[in-house]
C-alpha atoms as a PDB file:
ATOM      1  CA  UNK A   1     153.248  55.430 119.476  1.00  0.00           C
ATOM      2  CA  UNK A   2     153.071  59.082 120.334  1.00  0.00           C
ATOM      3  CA  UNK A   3     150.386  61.240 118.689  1.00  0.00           C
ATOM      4  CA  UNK A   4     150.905  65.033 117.840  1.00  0.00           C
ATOM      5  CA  UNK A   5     147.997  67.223 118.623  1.00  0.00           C
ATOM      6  CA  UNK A   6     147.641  70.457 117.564  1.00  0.00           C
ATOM      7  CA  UNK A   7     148.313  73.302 119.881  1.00  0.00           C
ATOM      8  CA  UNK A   8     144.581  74.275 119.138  1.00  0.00           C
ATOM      9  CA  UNK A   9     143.404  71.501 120.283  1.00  0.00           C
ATOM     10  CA  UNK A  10     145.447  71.059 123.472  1.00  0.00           C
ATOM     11  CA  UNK A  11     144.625  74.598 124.221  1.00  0.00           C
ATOM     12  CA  UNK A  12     141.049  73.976 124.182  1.00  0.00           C
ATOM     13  CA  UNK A  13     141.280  70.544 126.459  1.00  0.00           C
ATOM     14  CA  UNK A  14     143.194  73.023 128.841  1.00  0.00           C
ATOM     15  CA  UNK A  15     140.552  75.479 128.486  1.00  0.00           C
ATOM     16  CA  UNK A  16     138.314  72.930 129.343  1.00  0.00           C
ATOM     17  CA  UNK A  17     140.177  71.402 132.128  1.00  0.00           C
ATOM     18  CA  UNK A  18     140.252  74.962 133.986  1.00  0.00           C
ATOM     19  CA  UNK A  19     136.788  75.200 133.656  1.00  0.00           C
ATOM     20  CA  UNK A  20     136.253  71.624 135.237  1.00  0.00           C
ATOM     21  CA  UNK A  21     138.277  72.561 138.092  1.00  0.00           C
ATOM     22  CA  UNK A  22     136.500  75.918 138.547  1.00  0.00           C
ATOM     23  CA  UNK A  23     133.476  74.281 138.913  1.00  0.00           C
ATOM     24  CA  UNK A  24     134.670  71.688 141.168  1.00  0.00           C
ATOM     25  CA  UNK A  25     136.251  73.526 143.315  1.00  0.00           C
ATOM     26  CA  UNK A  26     133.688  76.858 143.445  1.00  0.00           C
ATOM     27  CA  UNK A  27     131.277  75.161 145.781  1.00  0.00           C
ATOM     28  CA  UNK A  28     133.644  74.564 148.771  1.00  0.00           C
ATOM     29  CA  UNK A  29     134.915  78.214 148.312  1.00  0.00           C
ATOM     30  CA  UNK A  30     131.358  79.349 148.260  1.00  0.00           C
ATOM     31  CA  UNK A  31     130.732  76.682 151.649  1.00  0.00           C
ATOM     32  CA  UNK A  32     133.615  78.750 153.163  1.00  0.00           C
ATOM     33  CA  UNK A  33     132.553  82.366 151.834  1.00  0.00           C
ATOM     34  CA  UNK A  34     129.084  81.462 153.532  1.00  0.00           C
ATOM     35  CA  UNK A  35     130.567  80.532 157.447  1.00  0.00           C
ATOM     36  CA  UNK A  36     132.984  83.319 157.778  1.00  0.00           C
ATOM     37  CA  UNK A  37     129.802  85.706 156.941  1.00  0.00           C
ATOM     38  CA  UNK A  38     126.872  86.600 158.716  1.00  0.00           C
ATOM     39  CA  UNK A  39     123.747  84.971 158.684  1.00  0.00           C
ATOM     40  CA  UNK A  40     121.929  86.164 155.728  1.00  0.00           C
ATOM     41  CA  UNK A  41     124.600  88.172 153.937  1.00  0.00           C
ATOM     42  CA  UNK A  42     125.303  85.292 151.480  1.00  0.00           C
ATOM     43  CA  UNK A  43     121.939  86.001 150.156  1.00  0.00           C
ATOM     44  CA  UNK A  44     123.085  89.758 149.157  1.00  0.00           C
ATOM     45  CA  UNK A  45     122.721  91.219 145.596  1.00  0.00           C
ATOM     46  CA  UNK A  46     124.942  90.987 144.240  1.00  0.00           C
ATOM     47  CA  UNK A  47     127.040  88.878 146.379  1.00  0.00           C
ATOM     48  CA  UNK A  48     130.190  89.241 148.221  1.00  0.00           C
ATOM     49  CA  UNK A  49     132.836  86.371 146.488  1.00  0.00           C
ATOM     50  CA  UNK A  50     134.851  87.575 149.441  1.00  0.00           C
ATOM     51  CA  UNK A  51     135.360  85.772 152.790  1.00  0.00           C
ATOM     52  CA  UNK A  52     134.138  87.810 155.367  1.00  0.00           C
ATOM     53  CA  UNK A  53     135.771  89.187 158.940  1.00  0.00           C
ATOM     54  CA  UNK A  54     133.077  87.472 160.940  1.00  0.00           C
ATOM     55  CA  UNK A  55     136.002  84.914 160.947  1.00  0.00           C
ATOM     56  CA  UNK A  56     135.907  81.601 163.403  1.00  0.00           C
ATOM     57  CA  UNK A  57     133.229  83.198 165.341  1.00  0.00           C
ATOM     58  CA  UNK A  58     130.947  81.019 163.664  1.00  0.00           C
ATOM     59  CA  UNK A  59     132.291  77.950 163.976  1.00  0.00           C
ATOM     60  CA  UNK A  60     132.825  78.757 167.517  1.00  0.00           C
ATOM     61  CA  UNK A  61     129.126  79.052 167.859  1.00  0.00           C
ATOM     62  CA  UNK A  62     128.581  75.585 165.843  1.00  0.00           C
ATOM     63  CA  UNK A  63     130.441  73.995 168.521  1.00  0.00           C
ATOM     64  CA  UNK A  64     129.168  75.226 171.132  1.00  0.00           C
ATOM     65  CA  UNK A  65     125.257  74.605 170.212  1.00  0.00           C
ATOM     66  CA  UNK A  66     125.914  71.181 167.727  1.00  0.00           C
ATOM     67  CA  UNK A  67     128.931  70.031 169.094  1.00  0.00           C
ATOM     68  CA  UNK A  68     130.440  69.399 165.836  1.00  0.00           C
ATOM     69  CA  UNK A  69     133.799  68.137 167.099  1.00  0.00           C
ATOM     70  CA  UNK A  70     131.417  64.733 168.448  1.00  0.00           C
ATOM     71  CA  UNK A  71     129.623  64.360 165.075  1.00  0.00           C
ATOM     72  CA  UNK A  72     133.045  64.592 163.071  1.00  0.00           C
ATOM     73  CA  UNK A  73     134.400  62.009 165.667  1.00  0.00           C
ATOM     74  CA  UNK A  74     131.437  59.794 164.757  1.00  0.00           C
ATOM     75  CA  UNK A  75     130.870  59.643 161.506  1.00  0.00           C
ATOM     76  CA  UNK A  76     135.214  59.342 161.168  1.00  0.00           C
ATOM     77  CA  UNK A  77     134.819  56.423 163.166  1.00  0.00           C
ATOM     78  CA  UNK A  78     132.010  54.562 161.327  1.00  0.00           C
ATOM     79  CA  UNK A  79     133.854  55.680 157.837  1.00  0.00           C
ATOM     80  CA  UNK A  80     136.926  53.871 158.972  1.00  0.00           C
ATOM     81  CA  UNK A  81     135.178  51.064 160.645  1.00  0.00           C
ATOM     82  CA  UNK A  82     133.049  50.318 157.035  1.00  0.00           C
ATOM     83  CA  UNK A  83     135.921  50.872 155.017  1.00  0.00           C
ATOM     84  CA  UNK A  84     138.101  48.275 156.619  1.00  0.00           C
ATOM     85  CA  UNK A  85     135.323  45.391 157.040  1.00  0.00           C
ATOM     86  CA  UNK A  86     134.586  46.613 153.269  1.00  0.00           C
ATOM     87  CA  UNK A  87     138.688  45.625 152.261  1.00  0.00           C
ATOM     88  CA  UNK A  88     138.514  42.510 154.361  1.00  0.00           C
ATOM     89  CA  UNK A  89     134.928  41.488 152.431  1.00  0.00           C
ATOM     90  CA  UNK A  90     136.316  42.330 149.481  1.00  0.00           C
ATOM     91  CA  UNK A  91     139.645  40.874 149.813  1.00  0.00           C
ATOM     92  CA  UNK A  92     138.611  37.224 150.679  1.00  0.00           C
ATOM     93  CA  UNK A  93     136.026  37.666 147.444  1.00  0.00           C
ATOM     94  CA  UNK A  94     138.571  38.601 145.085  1.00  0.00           C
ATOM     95  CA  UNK A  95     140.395  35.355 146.405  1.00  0.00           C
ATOM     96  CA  UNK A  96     137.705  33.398 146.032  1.00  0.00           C
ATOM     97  CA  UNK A  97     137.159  34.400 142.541  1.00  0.00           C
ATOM     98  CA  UNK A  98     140.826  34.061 141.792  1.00  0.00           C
ATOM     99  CA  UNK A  99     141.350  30.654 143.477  1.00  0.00           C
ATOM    100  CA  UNK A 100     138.365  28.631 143.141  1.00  0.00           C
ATOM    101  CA  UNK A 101     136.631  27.214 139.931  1.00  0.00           C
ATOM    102  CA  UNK A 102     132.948  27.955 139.543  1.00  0.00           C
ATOM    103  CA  UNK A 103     130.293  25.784 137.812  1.00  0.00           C
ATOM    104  CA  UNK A 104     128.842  27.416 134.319  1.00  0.00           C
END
């Protein structure tokens, strides 16, 4: 059965869609805005949407004093290790549910 919806209304779910994405997607920008600046200049008024030249300088200096390349490493490796024993759990539930019959 196909339903025909007015162009006015289809304009206003894509108005609405846009807007959804915009603010989905604004934070990250802003994230990346923030480490190609120096520190503090985010907090201008008014502030600079722009990314700035301080570039990878930044992240240079993250690795260096956090060593973020080790903390990525680890938390990829617990992620994957949960997620796996998570479909294996999982997995052998939804069989039992399937398979066996259950009192009540």
């Amino acid at each position: 059965m196909r339903h025909n919806v007015s162009p006015f209304r289809k304009t206003l779910l894509y108005i609405f869609l846009f807007i959804g994405v915009i603010v989905s997607v604004f934070p990250f920008y802003w994230m990346f805005v923030g480490a190609t600046n120096p520190s503090g200049e985010i907090f201008n008024v008014p502030p600079n949407f722009l990314p700035g030249d301080y570039g990878w300088e930044n992240f240079k200096n993250l690795n260096e004093n956090v060593g973020i390349v080790r903390v990525l490493g680890n938390s990829l490796f617990i992620t994957l290790t949960f997620t796996v024993l998570s479909a294996i759990v999982c997995t052998a539930a939804g069989y039992a549910f399937a398979k066996f019959q259950f009192k009540g």
